[in-house]
Protein backbone atom coordinates (compact mmCIF):
# COMPACT_ATOMS: atom_id res chain seq x y z
CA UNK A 1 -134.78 -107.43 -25.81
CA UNK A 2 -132.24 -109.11 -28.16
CA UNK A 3 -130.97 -105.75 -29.50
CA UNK A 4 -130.25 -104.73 -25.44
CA UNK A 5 -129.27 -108.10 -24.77
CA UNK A 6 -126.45 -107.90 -27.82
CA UNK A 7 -125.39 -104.33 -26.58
CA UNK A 8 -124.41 -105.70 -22.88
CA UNK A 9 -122.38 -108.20 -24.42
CA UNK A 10 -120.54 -106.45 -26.84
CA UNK A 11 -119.98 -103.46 -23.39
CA UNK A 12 -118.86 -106.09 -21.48
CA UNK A 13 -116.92 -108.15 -24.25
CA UNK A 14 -114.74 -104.55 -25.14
CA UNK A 15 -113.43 -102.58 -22.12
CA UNK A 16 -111.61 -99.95 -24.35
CA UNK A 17 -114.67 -98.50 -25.67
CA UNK A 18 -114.92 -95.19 -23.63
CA UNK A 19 -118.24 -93.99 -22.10
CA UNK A 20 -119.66 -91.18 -24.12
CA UNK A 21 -120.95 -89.21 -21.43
CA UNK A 22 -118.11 -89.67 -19.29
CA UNK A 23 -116.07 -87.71 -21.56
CA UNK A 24 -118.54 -85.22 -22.05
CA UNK A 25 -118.58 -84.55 -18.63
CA UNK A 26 -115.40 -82.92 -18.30
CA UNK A 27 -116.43 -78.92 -17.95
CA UNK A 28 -114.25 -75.92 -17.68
CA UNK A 29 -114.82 -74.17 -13.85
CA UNK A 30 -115.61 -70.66 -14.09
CA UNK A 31 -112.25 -69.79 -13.41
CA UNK A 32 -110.64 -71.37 -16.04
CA UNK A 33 -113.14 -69.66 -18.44
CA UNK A 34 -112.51 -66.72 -17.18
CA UNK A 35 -108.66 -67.47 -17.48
CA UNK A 36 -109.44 -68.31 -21.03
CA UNK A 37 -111.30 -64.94 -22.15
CA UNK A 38 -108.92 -63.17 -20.50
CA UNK A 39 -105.94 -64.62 -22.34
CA UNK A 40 -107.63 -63.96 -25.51
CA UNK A 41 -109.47 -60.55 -24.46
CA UNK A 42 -105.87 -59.28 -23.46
CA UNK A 43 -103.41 -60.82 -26.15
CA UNK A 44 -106.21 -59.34 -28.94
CA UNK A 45 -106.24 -55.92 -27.40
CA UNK A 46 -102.27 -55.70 -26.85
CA UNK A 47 -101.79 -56.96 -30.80
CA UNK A 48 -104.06 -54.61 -32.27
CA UNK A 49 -103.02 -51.62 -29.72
CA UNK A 50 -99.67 -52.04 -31.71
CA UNK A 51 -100.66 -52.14 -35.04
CA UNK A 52 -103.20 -49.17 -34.40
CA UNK A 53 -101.27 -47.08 -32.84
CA UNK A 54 -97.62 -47.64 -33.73
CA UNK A 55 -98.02 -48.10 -37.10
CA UNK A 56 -101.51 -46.79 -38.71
CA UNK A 57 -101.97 -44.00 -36.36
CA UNK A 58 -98.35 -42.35 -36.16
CA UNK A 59 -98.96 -41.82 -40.21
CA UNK A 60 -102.74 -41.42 -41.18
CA UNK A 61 -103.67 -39.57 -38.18
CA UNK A 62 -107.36 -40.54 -38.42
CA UNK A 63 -108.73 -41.00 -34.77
CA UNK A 64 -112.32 -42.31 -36.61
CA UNK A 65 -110.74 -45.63 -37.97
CA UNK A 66 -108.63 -46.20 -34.50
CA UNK A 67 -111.62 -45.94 -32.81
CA UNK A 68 -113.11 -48.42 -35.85
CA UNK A 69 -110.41 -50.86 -35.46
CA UNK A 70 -109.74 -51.34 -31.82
CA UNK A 71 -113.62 -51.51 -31.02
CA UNK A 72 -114.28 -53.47 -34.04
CA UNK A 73 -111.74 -55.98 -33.35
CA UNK A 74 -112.51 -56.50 -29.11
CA UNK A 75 -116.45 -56.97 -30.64
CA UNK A 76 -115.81 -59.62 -33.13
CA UNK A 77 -113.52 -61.79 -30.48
CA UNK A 78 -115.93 -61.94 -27.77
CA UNK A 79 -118.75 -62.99 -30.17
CA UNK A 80 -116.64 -65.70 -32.16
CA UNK A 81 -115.65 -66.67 -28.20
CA UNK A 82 -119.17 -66.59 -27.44
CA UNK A 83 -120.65 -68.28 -30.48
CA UNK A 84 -117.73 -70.48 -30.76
CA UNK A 85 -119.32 -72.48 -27.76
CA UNK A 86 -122.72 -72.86 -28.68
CA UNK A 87 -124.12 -75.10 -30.82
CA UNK A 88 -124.56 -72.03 -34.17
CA UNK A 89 -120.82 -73.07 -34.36
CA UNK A 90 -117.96 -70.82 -36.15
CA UNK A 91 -118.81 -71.06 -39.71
CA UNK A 92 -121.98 -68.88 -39.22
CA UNK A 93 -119.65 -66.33 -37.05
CA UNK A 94 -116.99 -66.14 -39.47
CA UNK A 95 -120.01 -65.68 -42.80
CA UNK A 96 -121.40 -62.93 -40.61
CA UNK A 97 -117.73 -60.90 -40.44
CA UNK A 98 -116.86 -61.87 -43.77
CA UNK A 99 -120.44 -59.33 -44.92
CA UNK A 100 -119.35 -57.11 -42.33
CA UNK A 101 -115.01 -57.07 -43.79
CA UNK A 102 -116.49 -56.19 -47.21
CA UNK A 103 -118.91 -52.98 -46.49
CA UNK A 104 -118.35 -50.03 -48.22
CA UNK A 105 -119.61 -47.38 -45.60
CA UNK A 106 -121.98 -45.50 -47.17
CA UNK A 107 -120.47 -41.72 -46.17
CA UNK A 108 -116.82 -42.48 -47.40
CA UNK A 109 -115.16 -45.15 -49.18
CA UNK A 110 -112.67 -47.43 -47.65
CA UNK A 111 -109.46 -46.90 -48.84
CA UNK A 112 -107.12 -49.76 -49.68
CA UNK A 113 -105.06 -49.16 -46.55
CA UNK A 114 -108.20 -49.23 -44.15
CA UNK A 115 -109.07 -52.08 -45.33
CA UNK A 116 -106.23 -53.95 -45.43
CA UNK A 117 -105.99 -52.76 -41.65
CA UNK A 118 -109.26 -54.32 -41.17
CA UNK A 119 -108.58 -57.47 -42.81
CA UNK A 120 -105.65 -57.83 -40.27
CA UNK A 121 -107.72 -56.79 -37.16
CA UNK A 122 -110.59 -59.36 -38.37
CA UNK A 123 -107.94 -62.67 -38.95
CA UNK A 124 -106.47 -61.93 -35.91
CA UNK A 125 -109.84 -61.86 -33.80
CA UNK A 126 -110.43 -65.36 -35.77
CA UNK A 127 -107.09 -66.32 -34.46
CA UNK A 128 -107.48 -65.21 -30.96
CA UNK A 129 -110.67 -66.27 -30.14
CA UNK A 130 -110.73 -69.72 -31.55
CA UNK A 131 -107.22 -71.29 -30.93
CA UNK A 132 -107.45 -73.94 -28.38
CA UNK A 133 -106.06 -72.74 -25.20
CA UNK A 134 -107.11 -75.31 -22.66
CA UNK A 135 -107.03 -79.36 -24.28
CA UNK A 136 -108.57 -82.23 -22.41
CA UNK A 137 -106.60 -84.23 -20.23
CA UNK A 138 -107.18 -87.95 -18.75
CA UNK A 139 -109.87 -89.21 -20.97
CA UNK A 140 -109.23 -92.91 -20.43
CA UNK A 141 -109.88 -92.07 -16.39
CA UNK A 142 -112.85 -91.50 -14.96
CA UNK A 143 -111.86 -87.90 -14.12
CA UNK A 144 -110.90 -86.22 -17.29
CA UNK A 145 -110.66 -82.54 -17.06
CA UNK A 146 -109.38 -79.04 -18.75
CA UNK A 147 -105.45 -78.26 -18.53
CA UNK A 148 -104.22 -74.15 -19.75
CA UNK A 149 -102.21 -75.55 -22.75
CA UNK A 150 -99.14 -73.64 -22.76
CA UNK A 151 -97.92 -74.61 -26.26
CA UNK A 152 -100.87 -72.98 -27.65
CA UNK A 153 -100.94 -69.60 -25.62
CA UNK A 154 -97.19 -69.62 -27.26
CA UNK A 155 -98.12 -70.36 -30.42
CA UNK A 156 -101.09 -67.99 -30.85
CA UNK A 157 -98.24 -65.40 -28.92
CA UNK A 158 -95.67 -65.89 -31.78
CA UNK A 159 -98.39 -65.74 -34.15
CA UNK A 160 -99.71 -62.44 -33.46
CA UNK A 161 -96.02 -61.20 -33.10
CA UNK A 162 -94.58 -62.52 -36.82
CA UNK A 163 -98.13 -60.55 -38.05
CA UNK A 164 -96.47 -57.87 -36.54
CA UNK A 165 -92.82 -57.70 -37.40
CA UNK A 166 -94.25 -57.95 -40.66
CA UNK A 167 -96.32 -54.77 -40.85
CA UNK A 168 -93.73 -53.16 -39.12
CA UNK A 169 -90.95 -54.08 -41.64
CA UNK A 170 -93.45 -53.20 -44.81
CA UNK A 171 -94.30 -49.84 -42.76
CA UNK A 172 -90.67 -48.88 -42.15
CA UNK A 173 -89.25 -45.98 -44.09
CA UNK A 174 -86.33 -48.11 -44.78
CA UNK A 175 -87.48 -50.36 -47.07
CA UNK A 176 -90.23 -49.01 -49.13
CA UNK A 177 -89.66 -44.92 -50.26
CA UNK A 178 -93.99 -43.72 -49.60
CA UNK A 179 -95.23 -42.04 -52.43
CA UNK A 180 -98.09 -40.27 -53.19
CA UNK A 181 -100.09 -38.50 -56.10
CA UNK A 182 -102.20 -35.55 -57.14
CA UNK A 183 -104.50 -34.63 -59.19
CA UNK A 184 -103.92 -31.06 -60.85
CA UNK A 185 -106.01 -28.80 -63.13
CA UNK A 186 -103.07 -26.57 -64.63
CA UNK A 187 -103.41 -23.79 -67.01
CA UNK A 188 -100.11 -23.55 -68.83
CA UNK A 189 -101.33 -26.11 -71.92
CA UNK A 190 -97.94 -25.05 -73.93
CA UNK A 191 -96.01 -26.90 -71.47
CA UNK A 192 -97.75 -30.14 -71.71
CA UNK A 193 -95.86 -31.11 -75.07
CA UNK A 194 -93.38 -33.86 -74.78
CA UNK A 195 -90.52 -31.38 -75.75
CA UNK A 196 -91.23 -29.10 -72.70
CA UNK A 197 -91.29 -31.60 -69.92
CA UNK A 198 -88.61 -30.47 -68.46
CA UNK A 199 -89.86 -26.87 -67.82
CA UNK A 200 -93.77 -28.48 -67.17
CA UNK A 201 -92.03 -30.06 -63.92
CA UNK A 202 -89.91 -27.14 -62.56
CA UNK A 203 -93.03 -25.23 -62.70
CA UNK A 204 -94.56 -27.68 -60.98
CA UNK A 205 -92.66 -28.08 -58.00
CA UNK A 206 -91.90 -24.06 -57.54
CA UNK A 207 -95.72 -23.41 -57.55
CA UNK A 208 -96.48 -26.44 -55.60
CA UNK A 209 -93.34 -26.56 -53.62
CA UNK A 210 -93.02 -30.65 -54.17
CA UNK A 211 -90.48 -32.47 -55.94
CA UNK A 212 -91.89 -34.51 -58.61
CA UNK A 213 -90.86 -37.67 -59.90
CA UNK A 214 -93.04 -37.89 -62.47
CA UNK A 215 -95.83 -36.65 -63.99
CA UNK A 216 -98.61 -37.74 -66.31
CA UNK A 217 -101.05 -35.41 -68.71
CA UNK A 218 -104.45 -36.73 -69.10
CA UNK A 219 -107.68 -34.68 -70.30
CA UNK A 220 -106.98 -31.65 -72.39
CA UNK A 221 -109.54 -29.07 -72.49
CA UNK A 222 -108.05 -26.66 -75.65
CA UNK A 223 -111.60 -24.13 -75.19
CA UNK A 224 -110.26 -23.56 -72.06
CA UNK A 225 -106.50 -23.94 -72.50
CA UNK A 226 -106.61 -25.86 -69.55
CA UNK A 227 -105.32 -30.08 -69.06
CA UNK A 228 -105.11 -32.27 -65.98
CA UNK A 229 -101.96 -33.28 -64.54
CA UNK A 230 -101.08 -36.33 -62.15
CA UNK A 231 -97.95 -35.64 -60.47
CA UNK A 232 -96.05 -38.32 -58.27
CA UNK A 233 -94.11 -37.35 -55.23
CA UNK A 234 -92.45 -38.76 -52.16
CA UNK A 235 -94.04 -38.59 -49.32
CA UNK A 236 -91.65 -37.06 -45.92
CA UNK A 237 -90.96 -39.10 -43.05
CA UNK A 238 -94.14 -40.33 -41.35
CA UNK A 239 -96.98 -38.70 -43.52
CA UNK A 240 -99.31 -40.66 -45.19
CA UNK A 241 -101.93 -39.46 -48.19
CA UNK A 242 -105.57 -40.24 -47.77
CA UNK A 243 -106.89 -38.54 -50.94
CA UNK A 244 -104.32 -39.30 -53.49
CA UNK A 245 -106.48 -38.37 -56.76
CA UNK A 246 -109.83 -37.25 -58.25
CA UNK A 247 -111.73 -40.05 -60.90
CA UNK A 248 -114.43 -37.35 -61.97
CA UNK A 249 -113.72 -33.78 -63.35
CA UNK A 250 -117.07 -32.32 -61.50
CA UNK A 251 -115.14 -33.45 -58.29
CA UNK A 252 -112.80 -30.73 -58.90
CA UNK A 253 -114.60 -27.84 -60.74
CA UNK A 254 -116.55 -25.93 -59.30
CA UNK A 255 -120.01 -25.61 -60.96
């Protein structure tokens, strides 16, 4: 009785202390949820369309990882939407990606690229489906209630358009010259010698028909007068290599 009798005094005695569930009234209409996934649903997909298809897809050519990325990234939003609002909360969401950003498929490794790609795709999903789009308005009223917050639809907007400017600037021609490498098994060993380079490379590129920038000798086999050879090339215009070199020697002999 005193402890109640205490709390109605101190109530009464402070009129700027703001009624819990009051505040916690204030609930988004199914409209303005709908508003809200849509927003993020569409600004997602448009982002990652880009990056996908204007800049990974016009060199790799590899229709399995656009299908990866675009499905992987609509997926991870509307869970981190969905879990964002419950009371798991994001940090579980964003441990469960995190295990899923760092599997090495068990048919093919990743390459660097890919993954990079994915990294991307993942952090903007985060960004997308957690930003703040609607904020609370008239809390000190008795009416407070969900406003679009256009500030942050323009902020996540300029976001996911500086993300990609910037791939598009490190994926122009322009800027960076793409090279690529190769792993060769040649049989000329007198060539190899440091004194011969000269002739090692212009028989290179006739019976390959690249030009060579450099090139570097590793294993030499003398029973079989045979030596691997990593040679480094440009790549033309809009080509991209996905299998640049060979780590194992049985990967490229046949037994």
């Amino acid at each position: 009785m005193i402890f109640a009798q205490e709390l109605g005094d101190y109530s009464l005695a402070d009129d700027n202390v703001f009624d819990v569930q009051t505040i916690t009234d204030a609930m988004m209409s199914t409209s303005q949820s709908m508003t809200e996934l849509a927003i993020r649903f569409f600004m997602n997909l448009l982002v990652c369309l880009v990056l996908v298809h204007f800049f990974y897809y016009r060199k790799s050519r590899r229709r399995d990882y656009y299908f990866t990325f675009m499905v992987f990234s609509s997926a991870m939003l509307m869970l981190l939407y969905i879990m964002g609002n419950v009371e798991v909360g994001v940090g579980l969401t964003l441990g469960l990606f995190a295990i899923f950003g760092v599997i090495r498929y068990r048919t093919e490794t990743v390459p660097i690229r890919e993954m990079t790609y994915l990294f991307v795709i993942i952090a903007l999903a985060a960004m997308n489906g957690l930003a703040p789009v609607y904020k609370l308005v008239g809390v000190a009223t008795d009416h407070p209630q969900y406003v679009l917050s256009a500030g942050t639809v323009g902020i996540m907007a300029v976001s996911n358009l500086l993300v990609v400017v910037l791939i598009g600037v490190l994926e122009s021609e322009r800027l960076i010259k793409h090279t690529s490498t190769k792993l060769v098994l040649y049989d000329r060993i007198e060539l190899i010698v440091p004194e011969r380079r000269a002739e090692l490379v212009e028989d290179l590129e006739k019976r390959t028909g690249l030009k060579i920038n450099n090139v570097e000798v590793g294993h030499i086999d003398f029973l079989k007068d045979a030596a691997f050879i990593k040679i480094y090339y440009n790549l033309e215009k809009g080509q991209t290599g996905s299998i640049d070199s060979l780590t194992k020697a049985k990967n490229f002999v046949e037994q």
